[in-house]
Protein backbone atom coordinates (compact mmCIF):
# COMPACT_ATOMS: atom_id res chain seq x y z
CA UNK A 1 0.00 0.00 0.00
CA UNK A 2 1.34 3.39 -1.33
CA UNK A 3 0.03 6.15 1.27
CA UNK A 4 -0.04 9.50 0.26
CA UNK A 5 -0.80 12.82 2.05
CA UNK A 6 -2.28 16.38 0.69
CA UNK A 7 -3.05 19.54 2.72
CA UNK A 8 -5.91 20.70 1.08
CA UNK A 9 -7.38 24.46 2.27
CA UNK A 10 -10.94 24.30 3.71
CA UNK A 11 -14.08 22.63 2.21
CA UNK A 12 -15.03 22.74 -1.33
CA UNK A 13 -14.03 20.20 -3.67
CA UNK A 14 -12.44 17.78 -1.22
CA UNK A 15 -14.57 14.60 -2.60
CA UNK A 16 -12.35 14.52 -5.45
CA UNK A 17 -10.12 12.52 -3.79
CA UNK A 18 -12.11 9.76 -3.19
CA UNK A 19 -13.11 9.13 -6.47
CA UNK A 20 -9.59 9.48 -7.67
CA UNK A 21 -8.53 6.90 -5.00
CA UNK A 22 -11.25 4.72 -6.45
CA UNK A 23 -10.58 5.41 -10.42
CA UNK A 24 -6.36 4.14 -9.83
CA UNK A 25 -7.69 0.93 -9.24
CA UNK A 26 -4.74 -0.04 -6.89
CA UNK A 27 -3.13 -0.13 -3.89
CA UNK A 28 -2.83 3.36 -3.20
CA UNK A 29 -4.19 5.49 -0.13
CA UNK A 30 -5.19 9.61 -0.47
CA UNK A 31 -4.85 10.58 2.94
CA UNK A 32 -6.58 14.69 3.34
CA UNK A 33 -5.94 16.95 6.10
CA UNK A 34 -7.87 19.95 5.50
CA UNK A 35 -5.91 23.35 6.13
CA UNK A 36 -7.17 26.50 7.85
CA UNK A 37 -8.41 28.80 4.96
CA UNK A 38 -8.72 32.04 6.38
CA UNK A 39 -9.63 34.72 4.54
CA UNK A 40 -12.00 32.76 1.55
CA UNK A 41 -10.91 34.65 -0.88
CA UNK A 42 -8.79 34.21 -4.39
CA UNK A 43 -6.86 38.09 -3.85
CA UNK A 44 -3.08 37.85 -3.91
CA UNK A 45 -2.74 38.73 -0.04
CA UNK A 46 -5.59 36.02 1.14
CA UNK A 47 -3.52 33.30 -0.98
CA UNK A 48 -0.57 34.16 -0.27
CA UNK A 49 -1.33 33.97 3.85
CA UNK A 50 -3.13 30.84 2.66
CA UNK A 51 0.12 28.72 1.98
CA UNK A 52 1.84 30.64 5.02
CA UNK A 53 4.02 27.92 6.96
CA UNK A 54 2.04 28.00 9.68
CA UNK A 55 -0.92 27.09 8.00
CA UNK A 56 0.74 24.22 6.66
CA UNK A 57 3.27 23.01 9.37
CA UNK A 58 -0.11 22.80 11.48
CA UNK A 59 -1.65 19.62 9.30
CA UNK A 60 1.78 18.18 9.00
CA UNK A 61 1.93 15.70 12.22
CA UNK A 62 -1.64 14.45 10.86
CA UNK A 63 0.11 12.95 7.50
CA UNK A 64 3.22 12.00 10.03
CA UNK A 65 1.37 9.72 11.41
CA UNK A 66 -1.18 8.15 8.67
CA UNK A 67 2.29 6.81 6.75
CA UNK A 68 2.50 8.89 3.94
CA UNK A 69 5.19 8.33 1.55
CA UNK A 70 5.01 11.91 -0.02
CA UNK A 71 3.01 15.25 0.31
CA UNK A 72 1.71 17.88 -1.84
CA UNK A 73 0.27 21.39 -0.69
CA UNK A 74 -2.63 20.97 -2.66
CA UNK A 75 -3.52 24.39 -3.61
CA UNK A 76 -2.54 26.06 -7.05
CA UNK A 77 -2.98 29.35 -5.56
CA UNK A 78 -1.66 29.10 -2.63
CA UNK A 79 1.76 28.47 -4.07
CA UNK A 80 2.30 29.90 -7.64
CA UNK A 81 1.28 33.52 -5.55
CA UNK A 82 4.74 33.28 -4.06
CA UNK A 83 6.58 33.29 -7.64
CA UNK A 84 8.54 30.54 -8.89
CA UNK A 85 11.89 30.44 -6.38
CA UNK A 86 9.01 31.35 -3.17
CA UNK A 87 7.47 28.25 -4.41
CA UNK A 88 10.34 26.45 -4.28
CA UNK A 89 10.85 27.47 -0.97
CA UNK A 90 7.19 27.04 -0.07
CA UNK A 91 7.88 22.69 -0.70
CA UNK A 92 11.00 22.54 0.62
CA UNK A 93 10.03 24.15 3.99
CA UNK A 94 6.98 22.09 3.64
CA UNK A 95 9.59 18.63 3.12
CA UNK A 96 11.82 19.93 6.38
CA UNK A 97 8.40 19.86 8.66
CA UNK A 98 7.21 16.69 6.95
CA UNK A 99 9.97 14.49 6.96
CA UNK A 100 8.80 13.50 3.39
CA UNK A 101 9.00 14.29 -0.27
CA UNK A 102 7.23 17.40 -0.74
CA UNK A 103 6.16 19.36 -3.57
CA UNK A 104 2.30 21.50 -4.88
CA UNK A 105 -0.50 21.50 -7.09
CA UNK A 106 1.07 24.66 -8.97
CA UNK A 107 4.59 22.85 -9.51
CA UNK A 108 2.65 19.24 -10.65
CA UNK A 109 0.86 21.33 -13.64
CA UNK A 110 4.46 22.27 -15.21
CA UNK A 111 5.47 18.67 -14.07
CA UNK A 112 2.53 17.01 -15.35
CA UNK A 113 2.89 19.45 -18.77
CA UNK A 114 6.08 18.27 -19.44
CA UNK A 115 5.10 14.21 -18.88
CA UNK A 116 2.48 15.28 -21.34
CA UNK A 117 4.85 16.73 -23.90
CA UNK A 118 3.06 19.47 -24.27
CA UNK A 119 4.15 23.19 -24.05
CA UNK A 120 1.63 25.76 -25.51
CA UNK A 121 -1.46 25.33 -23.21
CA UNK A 122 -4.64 27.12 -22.48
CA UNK A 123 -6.00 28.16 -18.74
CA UNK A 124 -9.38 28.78 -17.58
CA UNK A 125 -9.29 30.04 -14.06
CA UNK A 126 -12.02 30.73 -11.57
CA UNK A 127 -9.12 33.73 -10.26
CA UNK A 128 -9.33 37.54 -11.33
CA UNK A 129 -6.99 38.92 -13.53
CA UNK A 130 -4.03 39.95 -11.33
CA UNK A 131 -3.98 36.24 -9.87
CA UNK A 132 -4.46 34.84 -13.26
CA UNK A 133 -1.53 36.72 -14.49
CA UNK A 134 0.82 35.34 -11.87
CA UNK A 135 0.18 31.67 -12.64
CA UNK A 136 0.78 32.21 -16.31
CA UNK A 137 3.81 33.70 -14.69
CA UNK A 138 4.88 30.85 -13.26
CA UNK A 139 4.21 28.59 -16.17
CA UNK A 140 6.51 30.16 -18.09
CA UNK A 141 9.12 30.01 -15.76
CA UNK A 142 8.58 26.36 -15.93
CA UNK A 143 9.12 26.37 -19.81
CA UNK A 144 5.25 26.20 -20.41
CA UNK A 145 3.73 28.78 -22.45
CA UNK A 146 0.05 29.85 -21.83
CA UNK A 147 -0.97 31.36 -25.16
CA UNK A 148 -4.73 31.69 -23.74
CA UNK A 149 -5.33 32.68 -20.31
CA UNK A 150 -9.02 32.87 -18.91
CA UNK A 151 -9.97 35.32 -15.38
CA UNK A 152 -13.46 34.89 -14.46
CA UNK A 153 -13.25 36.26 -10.86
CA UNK A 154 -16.11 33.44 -9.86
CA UNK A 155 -14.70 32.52 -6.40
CA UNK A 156 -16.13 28.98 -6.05
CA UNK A 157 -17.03 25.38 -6.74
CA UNK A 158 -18.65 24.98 -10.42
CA UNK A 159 -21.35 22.06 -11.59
CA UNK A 160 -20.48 20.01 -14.75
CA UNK A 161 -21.73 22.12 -17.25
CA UNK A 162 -19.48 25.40 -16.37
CA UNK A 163 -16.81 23.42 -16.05
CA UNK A 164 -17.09 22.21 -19.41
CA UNK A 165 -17.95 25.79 -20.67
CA UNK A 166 -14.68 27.63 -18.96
CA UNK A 167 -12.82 24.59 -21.03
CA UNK A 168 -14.53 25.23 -24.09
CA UNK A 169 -13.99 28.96 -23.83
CA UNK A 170 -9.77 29.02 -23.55
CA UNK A 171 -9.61 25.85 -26.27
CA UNK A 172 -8.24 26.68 -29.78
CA UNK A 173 -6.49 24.45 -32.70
CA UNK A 174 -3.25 25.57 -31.53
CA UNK A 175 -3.61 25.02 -28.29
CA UNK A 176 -1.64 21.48 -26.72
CA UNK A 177 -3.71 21.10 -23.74
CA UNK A 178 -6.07 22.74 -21.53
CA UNK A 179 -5.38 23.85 -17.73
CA UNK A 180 -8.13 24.47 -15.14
CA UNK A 181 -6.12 25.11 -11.85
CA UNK A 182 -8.57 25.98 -9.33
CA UNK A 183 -8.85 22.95 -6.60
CA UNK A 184 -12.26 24.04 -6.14
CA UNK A 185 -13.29 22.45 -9.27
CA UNK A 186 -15.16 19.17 -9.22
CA UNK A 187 -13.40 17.68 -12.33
CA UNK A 188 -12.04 14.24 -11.45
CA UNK A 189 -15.25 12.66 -13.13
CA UNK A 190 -15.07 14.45 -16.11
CA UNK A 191 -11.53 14.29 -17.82
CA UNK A 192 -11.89 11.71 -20.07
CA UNK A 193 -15.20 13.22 -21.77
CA UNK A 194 -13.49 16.65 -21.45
CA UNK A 195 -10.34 15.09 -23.93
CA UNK A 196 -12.44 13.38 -25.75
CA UNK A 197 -14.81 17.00 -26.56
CA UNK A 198 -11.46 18.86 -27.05
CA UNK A 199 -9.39 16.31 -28.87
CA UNK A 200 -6.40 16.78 -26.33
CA UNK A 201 -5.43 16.88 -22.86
CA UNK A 202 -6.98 18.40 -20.22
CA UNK A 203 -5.13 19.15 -16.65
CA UNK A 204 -7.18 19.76 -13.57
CA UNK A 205 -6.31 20.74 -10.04
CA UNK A 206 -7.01 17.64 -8.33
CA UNK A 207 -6.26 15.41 -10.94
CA UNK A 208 -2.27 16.47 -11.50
CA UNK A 209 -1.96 16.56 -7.40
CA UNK A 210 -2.48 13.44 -7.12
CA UNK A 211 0.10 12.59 -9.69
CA UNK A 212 2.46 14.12 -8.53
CA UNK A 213 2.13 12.59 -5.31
CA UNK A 214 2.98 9.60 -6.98
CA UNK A 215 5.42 10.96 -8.72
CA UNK A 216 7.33 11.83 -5.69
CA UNK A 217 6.62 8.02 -4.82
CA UNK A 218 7.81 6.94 -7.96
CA UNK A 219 4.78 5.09 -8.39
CA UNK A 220 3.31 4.57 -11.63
CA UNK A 221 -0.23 3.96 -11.81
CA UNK A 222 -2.31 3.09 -15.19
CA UNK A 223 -6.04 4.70 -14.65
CA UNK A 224 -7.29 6.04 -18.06
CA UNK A 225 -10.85 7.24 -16.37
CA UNK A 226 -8.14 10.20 -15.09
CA UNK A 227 -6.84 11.25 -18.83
CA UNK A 228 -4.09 11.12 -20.62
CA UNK A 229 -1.87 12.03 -17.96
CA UNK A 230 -2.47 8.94 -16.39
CA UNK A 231 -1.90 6.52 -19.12
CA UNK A 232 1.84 7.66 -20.20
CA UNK A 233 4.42 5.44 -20.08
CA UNK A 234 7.07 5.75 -17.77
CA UNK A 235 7.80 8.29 -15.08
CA UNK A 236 10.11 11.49 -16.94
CA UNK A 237 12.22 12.70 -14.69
CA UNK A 238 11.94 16.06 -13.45
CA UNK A 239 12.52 18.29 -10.75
């Protein structure tokens, strides 16, 4: 049994994991300890205190102690705010309280981006513009280029049919793949009939934390009801 821990902020789409932990169809554990959210908010001040080390540190003995192999700060926000080398130093705070392999949701989209082969992406963000801009930001400093970026400003979970819609909206015939970062999103039952309406792969919050949990595992796990992402062949390494 591969156990592995995420710090996820408040309530909203937490059930996610579940149904990813059913959909790998192995021998793998998703172990949640919810975060203090503050502030609810997506402004660059409320996410930024969001992924504070306090915040985090404080769910840190929970994972300790459940066995996890590896944990991710899963929040998109809550790290890429902090700019690619405060990221950095975000995780590897994160790995120093943990004890473990540490890494976040905004790092596992460049990560997962790269697995994919795939460079010029689109992203359709529940975040207004000034957040929006920093994650495209940070994508680039990864080596990922968004050439469509999307800022609704709609703080909060979506049904099925907007997230489809904010999908549709960023997609083009250019475009490699299509990002929806917001960990808020209920998407982990919809990626394969998002790919198959778009004709390419789609990257979602919840979806690329978990994989790069078991990245940092070095687990490799073959569940195609989770996308392409998670029927590549083998591991890339990256870092």
């Amino acid at each position: 049994m591969t156990a592995l821990g995420f710090l996820y902020p408040g309530h909203s789409a937490e059930d996610d994991y579940p149904r990813i932990e059913q959909l790998l169809g192995s021998d793998v554990r998703l172990d949640l300890v919810h975060t203090d959210i503050g502030e609810d908010a997506h402004s660059v001040d409320a996410l930024r205190e969001l992924g504070s080390p306090e915040r985090l540190t404080a769910g840190v003995g929970q994972l300790r102690t459940s066995g996890a192999e590896a944990v991710v700060w899963a929040c998109a926000g809550g790290s890429f705010v902090h700019g690619w080398e405060g990221a950095h130093e975000q995780v590897r705070a994160l790995a120093r309280a943990a004890g473990l392999p540490a890494s976040s949701t905004a790092f596992a989209f460049v990560y997962a981006a790269k697995e994919l082969g795939v460079r010029r992406v689109a992203v359709g963000t529940t975040y207004p513009d000034d957040v929006a801009a920093l994650f495209a930001d940070f994508l680039r400093a990864g080596g990922v280029e968004p050439a469509v970026v999307r800022a609704s400003g709609e703080v909060g979970a979506r049904g099925r049919d907007e997230v489809f819609a904010l999908a549709r909206s960023v997609d083009g015939p250019d475009i490699e793949a299509v990002l929806l970062p917001d960990t808020a999103l209920h998407t982990a039952a919809h990626i394969p009939a998002l790919e198959k309406e778009l004709g390419k792969p789609v990257l979602t919050a919840n979806q690329v934390a978990v994989w790069e949990a078991l990245r940092l595992a070095d687990r490799k796990v073959n569940a195609p009801d989770l996308g392409a992402l998670f029927t590549r062949e083998p591991l890339v390494q990256v870092g």
